[in-house]
Protein backbone atom coordinates (compact mmCIF):
# COMPACT_ATOMS: atom_id res chain seq x y z
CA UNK A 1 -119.48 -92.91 -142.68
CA UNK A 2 -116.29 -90.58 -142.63
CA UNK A 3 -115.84 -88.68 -145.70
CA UNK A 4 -112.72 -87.86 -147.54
CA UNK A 5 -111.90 -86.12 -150.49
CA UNK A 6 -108.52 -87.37 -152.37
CA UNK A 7 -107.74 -84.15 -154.68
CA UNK A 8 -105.48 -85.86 -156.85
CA UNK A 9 -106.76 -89.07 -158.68
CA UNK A 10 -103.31 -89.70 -160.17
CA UNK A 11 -101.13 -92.83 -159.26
CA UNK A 12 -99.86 -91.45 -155.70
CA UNK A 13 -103.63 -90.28 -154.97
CA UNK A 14 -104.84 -93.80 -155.82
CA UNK A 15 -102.28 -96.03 -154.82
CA UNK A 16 -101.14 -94.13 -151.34
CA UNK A 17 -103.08 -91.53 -149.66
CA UNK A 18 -106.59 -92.99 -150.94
CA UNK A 19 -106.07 -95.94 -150.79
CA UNK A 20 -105.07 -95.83 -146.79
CA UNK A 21 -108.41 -93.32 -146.19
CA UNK A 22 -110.46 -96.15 -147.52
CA UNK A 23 -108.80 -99.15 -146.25
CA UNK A 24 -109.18 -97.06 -142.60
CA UNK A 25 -113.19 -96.42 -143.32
CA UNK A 26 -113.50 -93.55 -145.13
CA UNK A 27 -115.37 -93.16 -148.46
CA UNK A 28 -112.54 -91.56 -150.46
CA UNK A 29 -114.46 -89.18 -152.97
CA UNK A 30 -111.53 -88.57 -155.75
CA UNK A 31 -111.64 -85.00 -157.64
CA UNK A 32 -109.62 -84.44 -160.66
CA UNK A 33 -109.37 -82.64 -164.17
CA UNK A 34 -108.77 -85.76 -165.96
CA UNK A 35 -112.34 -86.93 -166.78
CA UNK A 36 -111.64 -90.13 -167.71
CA UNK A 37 -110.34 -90.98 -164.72
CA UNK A 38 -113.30 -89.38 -162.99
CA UNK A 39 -115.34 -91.57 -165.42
CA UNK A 40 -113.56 -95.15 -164.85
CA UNK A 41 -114.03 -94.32 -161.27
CA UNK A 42 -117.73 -93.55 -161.25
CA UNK A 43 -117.95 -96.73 -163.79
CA UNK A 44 -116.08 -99.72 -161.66
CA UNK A 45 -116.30 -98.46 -158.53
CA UNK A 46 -113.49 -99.99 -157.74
CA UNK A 47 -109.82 -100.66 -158.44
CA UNK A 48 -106.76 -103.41 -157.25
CA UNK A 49 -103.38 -101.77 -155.39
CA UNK A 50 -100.68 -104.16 -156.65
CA UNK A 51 -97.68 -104.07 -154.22
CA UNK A 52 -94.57 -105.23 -156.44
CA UNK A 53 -91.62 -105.48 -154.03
CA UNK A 54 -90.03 -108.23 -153.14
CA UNK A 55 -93.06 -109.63 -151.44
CA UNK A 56 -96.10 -109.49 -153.75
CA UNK A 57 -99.58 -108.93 -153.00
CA UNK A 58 -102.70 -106.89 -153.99
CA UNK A 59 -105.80 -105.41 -152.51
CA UNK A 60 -109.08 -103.67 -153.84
CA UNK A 61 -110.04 -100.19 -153.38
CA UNK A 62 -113.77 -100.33 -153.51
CA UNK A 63 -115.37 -97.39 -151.27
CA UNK A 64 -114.67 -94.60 -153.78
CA UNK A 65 -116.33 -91.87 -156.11
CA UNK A 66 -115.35 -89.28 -158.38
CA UNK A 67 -115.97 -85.76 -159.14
CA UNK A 68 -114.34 -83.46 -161.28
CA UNK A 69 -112.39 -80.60 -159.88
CA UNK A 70 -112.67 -77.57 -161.84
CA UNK A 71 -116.19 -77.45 -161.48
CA UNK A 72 -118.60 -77.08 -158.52
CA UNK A 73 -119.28 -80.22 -157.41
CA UNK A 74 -115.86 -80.01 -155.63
CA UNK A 75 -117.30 -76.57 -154.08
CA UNK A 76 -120.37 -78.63 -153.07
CA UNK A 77 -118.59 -82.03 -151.56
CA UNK A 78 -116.41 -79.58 -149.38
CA UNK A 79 -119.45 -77.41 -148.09
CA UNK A 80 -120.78 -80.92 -147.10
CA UNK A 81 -120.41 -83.14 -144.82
CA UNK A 82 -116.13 -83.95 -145.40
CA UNK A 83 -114.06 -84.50 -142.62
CA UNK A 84 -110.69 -84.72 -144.63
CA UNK A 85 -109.12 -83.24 -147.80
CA UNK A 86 -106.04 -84.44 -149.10
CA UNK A 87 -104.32 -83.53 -151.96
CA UNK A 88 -101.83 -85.27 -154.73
CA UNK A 89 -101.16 -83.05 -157.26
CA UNK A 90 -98.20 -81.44 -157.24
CA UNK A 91 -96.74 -78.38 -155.68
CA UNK A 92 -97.12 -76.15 -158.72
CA UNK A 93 -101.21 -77.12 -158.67
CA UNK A 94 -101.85 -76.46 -155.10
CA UNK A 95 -101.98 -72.49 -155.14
CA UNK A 96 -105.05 -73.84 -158.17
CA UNK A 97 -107.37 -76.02 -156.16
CA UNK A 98 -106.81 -73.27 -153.22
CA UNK A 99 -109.64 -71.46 -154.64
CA UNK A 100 -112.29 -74.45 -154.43
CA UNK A 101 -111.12 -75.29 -150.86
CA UNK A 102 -112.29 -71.74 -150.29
CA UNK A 103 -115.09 -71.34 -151.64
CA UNK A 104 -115.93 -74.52 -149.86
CA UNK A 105 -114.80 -73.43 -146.73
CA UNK A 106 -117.07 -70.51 -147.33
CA UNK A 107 -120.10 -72.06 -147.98
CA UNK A 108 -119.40 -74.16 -144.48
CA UNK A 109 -119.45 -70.95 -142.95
CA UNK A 110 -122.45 -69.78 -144.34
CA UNK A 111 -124.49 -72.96 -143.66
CA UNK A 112 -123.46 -72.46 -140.31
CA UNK A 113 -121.53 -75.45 -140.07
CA UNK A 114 -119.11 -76.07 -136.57
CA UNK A 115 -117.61 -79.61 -138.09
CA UNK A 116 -114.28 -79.42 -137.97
CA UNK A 117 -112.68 -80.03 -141.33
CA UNK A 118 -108.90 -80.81 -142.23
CA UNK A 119 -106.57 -79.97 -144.88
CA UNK A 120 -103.05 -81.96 -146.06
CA UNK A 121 -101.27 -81.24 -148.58
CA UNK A 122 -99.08 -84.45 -149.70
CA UNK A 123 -96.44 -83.19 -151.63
CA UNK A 124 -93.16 -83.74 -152.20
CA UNK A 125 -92.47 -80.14 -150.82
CA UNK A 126 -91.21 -79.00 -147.73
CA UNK A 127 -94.54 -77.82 -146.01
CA UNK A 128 -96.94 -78.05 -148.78
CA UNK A 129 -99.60 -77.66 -146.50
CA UNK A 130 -98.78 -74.42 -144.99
CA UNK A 131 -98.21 -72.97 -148.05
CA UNK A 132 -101.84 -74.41 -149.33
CA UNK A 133 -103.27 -72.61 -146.15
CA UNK A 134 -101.71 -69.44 -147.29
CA UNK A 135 -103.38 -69.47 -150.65
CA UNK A 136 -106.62 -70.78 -149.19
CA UNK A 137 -106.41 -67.75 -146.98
CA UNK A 138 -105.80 -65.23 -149.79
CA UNK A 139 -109.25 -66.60 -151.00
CA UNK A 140 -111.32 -65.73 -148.00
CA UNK A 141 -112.73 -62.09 -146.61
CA UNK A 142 -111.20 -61.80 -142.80
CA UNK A 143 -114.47 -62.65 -141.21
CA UNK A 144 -114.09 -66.28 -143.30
CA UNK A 145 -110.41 -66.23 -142.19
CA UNK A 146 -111.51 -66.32 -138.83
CA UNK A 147 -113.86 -68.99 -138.83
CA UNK A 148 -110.94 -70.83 -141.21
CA UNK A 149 -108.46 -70.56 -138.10
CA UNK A 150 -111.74 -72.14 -135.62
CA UNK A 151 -112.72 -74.80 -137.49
CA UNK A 152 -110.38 -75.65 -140.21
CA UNK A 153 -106.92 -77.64 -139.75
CA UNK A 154 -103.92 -77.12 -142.11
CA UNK A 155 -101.75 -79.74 -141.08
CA UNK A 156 -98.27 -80.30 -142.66
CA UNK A 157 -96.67 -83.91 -143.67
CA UNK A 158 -93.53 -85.72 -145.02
CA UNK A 159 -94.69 -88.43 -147.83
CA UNK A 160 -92.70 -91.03 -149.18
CA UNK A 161 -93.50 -94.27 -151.40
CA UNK A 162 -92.31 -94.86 -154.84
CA UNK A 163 -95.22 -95.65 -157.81
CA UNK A 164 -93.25 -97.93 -160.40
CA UNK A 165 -94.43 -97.97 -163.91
CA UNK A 166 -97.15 -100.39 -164.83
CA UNK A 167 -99.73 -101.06 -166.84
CA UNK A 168 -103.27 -103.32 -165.93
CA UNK A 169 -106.29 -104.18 -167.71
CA UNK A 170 -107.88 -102.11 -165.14
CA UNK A 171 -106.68 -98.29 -165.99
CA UNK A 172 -107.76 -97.47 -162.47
CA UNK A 173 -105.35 -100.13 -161.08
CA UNK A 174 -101.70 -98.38 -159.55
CA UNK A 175 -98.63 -100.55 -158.94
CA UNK A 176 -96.70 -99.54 -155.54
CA UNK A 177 -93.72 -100.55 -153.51
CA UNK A 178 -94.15 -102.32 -150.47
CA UNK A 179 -92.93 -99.68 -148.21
CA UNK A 180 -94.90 -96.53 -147.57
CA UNK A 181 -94.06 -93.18 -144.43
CA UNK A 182 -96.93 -90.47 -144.42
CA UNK A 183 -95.87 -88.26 -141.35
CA UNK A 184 -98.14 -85.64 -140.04
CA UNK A 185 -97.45 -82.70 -137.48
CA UNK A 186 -99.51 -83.17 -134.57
CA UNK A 187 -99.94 -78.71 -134.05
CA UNK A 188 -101.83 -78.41 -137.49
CA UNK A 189 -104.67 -80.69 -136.85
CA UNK A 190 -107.93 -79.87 -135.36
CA UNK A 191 -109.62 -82.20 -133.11
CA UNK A 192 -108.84 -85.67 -131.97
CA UNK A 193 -106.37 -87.32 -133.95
CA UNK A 194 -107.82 -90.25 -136.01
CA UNK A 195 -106.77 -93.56 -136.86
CA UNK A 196 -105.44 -93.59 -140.61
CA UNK A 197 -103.29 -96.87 -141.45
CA UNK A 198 -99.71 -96.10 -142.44
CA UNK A 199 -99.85 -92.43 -141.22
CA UNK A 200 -97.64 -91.49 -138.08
CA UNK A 201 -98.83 -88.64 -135.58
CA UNK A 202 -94.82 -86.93 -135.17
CA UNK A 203 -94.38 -83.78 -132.88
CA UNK A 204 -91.26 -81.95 -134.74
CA UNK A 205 -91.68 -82.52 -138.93
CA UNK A 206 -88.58 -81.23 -139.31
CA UNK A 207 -86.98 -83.95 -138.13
CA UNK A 208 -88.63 -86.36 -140.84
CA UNK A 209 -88.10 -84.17 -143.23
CA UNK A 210 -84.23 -83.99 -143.11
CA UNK A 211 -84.27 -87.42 -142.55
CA UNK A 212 -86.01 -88.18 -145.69
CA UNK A 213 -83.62 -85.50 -147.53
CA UNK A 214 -80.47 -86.60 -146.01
CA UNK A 215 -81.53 -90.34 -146.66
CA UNK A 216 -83.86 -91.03 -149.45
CA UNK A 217 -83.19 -87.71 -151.76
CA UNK A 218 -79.72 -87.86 -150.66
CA UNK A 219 -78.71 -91.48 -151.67
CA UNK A 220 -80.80 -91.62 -154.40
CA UNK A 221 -79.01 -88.42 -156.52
CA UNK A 222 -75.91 -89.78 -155.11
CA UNK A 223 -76.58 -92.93 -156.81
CA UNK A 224 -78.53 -91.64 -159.92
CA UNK A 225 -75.44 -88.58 -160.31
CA UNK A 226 -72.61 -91.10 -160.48
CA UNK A 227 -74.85 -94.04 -162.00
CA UNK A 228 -74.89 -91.21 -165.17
CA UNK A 229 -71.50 -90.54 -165.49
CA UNK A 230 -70.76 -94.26 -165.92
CA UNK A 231 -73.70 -95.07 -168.49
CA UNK A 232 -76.02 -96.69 -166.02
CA UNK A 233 -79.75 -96.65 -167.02
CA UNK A 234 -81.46 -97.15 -164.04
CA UNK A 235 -81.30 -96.27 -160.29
CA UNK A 236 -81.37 -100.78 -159.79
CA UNK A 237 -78.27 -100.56 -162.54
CA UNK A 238 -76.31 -98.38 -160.62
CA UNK A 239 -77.21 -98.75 -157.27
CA UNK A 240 -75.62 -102.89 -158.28
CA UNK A 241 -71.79 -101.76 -159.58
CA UNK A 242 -69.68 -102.65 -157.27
CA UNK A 243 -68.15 -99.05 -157.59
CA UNK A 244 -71.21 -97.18 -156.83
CA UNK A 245 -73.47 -99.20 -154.60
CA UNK A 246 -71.02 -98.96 -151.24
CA UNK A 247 -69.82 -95.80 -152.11
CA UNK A 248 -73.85 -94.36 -151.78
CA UNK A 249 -73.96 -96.51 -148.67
CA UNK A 250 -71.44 -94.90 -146.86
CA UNK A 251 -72.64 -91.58 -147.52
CA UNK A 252 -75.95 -92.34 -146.77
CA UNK A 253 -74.38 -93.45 -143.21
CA UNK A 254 -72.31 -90.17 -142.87
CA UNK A 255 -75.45 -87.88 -143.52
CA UNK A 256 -77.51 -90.39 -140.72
CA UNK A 257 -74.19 -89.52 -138.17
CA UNK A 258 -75.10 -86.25 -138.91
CA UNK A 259 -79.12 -86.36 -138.36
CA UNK A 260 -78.23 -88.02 -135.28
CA UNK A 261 -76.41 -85.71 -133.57
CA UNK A 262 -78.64 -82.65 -134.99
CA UNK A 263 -81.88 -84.96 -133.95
CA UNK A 264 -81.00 -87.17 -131.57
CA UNK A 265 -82.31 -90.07 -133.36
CA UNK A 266 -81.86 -93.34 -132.33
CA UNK A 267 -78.77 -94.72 -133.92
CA UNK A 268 -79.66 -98.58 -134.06
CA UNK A 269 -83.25 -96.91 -135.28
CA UNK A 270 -81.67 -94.85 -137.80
CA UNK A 271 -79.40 -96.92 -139.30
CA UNK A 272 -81.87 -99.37 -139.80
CA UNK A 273 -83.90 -97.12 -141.68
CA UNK A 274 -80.88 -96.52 -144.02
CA UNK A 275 -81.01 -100.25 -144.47
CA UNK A 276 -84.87 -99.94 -145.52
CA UNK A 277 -83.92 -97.29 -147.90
CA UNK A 278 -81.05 -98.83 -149.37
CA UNK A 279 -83.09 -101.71 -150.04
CA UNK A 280 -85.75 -99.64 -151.85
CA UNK A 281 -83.22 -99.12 -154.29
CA UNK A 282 -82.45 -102.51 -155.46
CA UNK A 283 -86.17 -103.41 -156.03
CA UNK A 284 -86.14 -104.62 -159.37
CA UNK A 285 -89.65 -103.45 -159.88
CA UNK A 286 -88.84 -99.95 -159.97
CA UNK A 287 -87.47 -98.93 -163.11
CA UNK A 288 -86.67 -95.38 -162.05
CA UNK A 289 -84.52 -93.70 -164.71
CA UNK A 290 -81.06 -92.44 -163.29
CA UNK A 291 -81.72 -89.50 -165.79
CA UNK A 292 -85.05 -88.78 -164.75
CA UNK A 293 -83.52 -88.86 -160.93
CA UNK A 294 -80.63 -86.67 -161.59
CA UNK A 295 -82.48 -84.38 -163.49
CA UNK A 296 -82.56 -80.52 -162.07
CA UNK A 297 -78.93 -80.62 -160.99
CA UNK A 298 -78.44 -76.89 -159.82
CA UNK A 299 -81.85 -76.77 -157.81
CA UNK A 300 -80.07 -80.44 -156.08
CA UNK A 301 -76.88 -78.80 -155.47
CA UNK A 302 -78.58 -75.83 -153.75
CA UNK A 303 -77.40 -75.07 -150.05
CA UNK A 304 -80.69 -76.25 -148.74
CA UNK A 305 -81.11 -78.87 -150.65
CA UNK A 306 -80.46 -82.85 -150.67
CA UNK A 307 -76.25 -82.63 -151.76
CA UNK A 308 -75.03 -79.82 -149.57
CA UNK A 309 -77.17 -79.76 -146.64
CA UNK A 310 -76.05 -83.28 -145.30
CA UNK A 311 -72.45 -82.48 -146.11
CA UNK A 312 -72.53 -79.46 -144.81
CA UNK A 313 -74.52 -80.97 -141.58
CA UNK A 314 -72.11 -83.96 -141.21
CA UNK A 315 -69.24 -81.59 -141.68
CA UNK A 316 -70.39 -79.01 -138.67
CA UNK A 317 -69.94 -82.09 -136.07
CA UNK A 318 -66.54 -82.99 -137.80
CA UNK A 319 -67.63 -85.74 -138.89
CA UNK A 320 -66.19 -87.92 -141.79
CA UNK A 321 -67.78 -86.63 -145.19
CA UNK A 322 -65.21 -88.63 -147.58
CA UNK A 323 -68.87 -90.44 -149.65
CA UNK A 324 -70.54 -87.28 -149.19
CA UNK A 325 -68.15 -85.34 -151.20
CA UNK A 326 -69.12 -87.37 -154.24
CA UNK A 327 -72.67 -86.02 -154.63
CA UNK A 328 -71.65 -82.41 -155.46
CA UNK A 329 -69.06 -83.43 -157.48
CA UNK A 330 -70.53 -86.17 -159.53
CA UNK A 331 -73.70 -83.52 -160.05
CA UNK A 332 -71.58 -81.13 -161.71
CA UNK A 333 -70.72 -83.21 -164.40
CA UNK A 334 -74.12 -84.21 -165.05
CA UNK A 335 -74.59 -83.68 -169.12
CA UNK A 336 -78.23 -83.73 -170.62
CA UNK A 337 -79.39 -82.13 -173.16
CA UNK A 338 -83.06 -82.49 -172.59
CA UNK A 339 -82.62 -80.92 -169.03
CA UNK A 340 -83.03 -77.28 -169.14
CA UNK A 341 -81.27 -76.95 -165.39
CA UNK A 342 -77.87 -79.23 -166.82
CA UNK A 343 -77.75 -77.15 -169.80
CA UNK A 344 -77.33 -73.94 -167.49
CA UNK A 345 -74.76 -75.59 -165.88
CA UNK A 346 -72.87 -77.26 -168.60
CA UNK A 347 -72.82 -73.60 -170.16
CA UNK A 348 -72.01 -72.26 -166.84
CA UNK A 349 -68.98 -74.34 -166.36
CA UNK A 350 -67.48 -73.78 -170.33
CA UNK A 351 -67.65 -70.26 -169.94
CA UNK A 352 -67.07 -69.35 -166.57
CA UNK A 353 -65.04 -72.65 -165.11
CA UNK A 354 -66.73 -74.85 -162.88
CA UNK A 355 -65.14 -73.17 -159.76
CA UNK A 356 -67.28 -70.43 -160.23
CA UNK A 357 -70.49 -73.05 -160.61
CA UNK A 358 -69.79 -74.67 -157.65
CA UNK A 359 -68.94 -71.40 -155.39
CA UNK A 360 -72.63 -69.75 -157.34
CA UNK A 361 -74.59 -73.17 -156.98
CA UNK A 362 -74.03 -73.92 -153.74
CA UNK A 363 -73.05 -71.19 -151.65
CA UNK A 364 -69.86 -72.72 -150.89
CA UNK A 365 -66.81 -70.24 -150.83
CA UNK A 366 -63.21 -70.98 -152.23
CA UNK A 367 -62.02 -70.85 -148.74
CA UNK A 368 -63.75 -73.41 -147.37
CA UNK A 369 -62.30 -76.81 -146.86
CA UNK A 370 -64.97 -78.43 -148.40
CA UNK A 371 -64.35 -76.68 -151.59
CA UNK A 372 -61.03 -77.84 -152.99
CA UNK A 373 -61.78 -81.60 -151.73
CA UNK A 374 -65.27 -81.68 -153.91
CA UNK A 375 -63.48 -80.18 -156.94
CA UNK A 376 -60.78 -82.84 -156.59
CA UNK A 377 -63.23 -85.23 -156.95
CA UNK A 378 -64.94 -83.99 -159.95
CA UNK A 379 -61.27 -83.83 -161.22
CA UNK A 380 -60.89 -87.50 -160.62
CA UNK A 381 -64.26 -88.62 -161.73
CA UNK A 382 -63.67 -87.00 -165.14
CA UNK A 383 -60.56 -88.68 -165.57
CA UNK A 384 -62.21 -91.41 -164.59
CA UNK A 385 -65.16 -91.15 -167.38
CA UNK A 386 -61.84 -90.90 -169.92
């Protein structure tokens, strides 16, 4: 039987990536610190993915084990026989389990082993899994490097599907939306490509992961900036005032106008993907806090990031960026105490004015046209919170 191992046994781990290994064949063996979770796995031996979306339904997870992972037996299970190691732990974590993926990887090559093994990282980072190989690779002697680069695949991926909060009389049992996207670069992986249900083979990542920043990431500050300002609670709150819920639309469409032309997506594909997003924000299932969303303003406002990139992308084709606008602009007024990142900028903008934020933040100048026209509507929005 194929053999994966799900590094991560947290709620994504669980209720996405493992749960798609085993319902395409593999045994999923799940390694984590937490050893209860370990525990109730190795105890039930099973556990129930409830999709709550606006179609219900449910399925069991059955082919499973669990190990921890901060001892050897993670070591061990990757010197075996493993085909596949994913991971689901965060970016921060992933330069920490590099070290048992190499000393795994080094006790393939000193059995001897030619089975080709492969790595992905499924984070929400931009090329998790190159930066996992990079670790790994600090790890290894050059000799093990070598044989890393034969027989090992790093291969990088875009994830996306939304875990709503829930609670089961199963603690092993993970609620999920309905819709799911795990992309994976076709150059990274070694050997034939197999079948995993829900995962896409795509040729340029790049692609998929702009369009899940301009689109997803994009809409959803958008929505959970302004939703803030006006006292909304929740991402479903906001993204239902009549004042907010177009307004996100519409710049949701004028970042896909500008994917399209960078991309050349298919616009009757595209846009029907924005639908399939928007829509993901209305499921009343998932109570996502608008403060939790907006959370981390200055590293969102970054040029690189979900608020300026698509403007700034939109704006290079001269195309219309009047909703756009709103996402910088509504993030600068976004007051939390509890958020280390809005504190900065609240203090930022007292002290120095928030012309100086927004030219330091996002590496827009006060010549650019773009400048004046977001900073009239941060103006107008905090009239409009009077």
């Amino acid at each position: 039987m194929k053999q994966a191992i799900m590094i991560g046994a947290g709620n994504i781990g669980r209720g996405f990536i493992g749960a798609l290994l085993e319902k395409s064949g593999y045994h999923v063996t799940f390694a984590d610190v937490a050893e209860n979770l370990i525990s109730a796995i190795n105890e039930r031996g099973s556990y129930t993915v409830h999709i709550q979306d606006r179609e219900c339904a449910q399925w069991t997870v059955k082919n499973i084990s669990g190990i921890s992972s901060a001892g050897p037996e993670l070591v061990d299970a990757i010197g075996g026989d493993c085909e596949l190691i994913t991971t689901a732990v965060g970016l921060r974590i992933l330069p920490i389990v590099a070290k048992p993926i190499a000393a795994g990887i080094r006790a393939r090559k000193a059995a001897g082993s030619r089975q080709l093994l492969n790595v992905v990282a499924c984070e929400n980072a931009v090329r998790g899994t190159s930066q996992l190989r990079e670790a790994v690779f600090t790890h290894l002697s050059e000799e093990e490097t070598a044989y890393a680069r034969e027989y090992v695949g790093f291969a990088d991926c875009a994830v996306d599907r939304i875990v709503p909060k829930a609670s089961f009389e199963n603690p092993l049992d993970v609620a999920v939306e309905q819709y799911t996207e795990w992309d994976v670069e076709k150059s990274g992986w070694k050997g034939e490509l197999p079948e995993i249900q829900g995962l896409g083979w795509v040729d340029n990542l790049d692609a998929y992961l702009e369009r899940k920043l301009f689109t997803l990431n994009s809409g959803h500050a958008i929505c959970a900036y302004l939703g803030a300002l006006k006292g909304c609670r929740t991402i479903v709150e906001s993204i239902a005032d009549p004042a907010i819920g177009p307004l996100v639309r519409q710049a949701m469409w004028e970042s896909g106008e500008g994917l399209i032309r960078k991309f050349g997506f298919d616009p009757d594909a595209h846009h029907a993907y924005i639908d399939r997003i928007f829509a993901r924000f209305q499921n009343p299932f998932l109570e996502d806090e608008a403060q939790r969303v907006a959370r981390e303003p200055i590293r969102k406002l970054a040029p690189t990031d979900r608020l300026i990139k698509p403007l700034m992308t939109a704006y290079s084709y001269g195309l219309n960026v009047d909703h756009l606008i709103f996402g910088a602009a509504a993030a600068l007024h976004f007051n939390c105490p509890e958020d280390e990142q809005s504190v900065e900028l609240m203090k930022k903008i007292a002290e120095a004015g928030v012309e100086k934020a927004l030219e330091e933040y996002t590496g827009l100048t006060p010549d650019h046209p773009l400048f004046g026209r977001i900073l009239d509507v941060y103006r107008a929005l905090g009239v409009a919170k009077r």
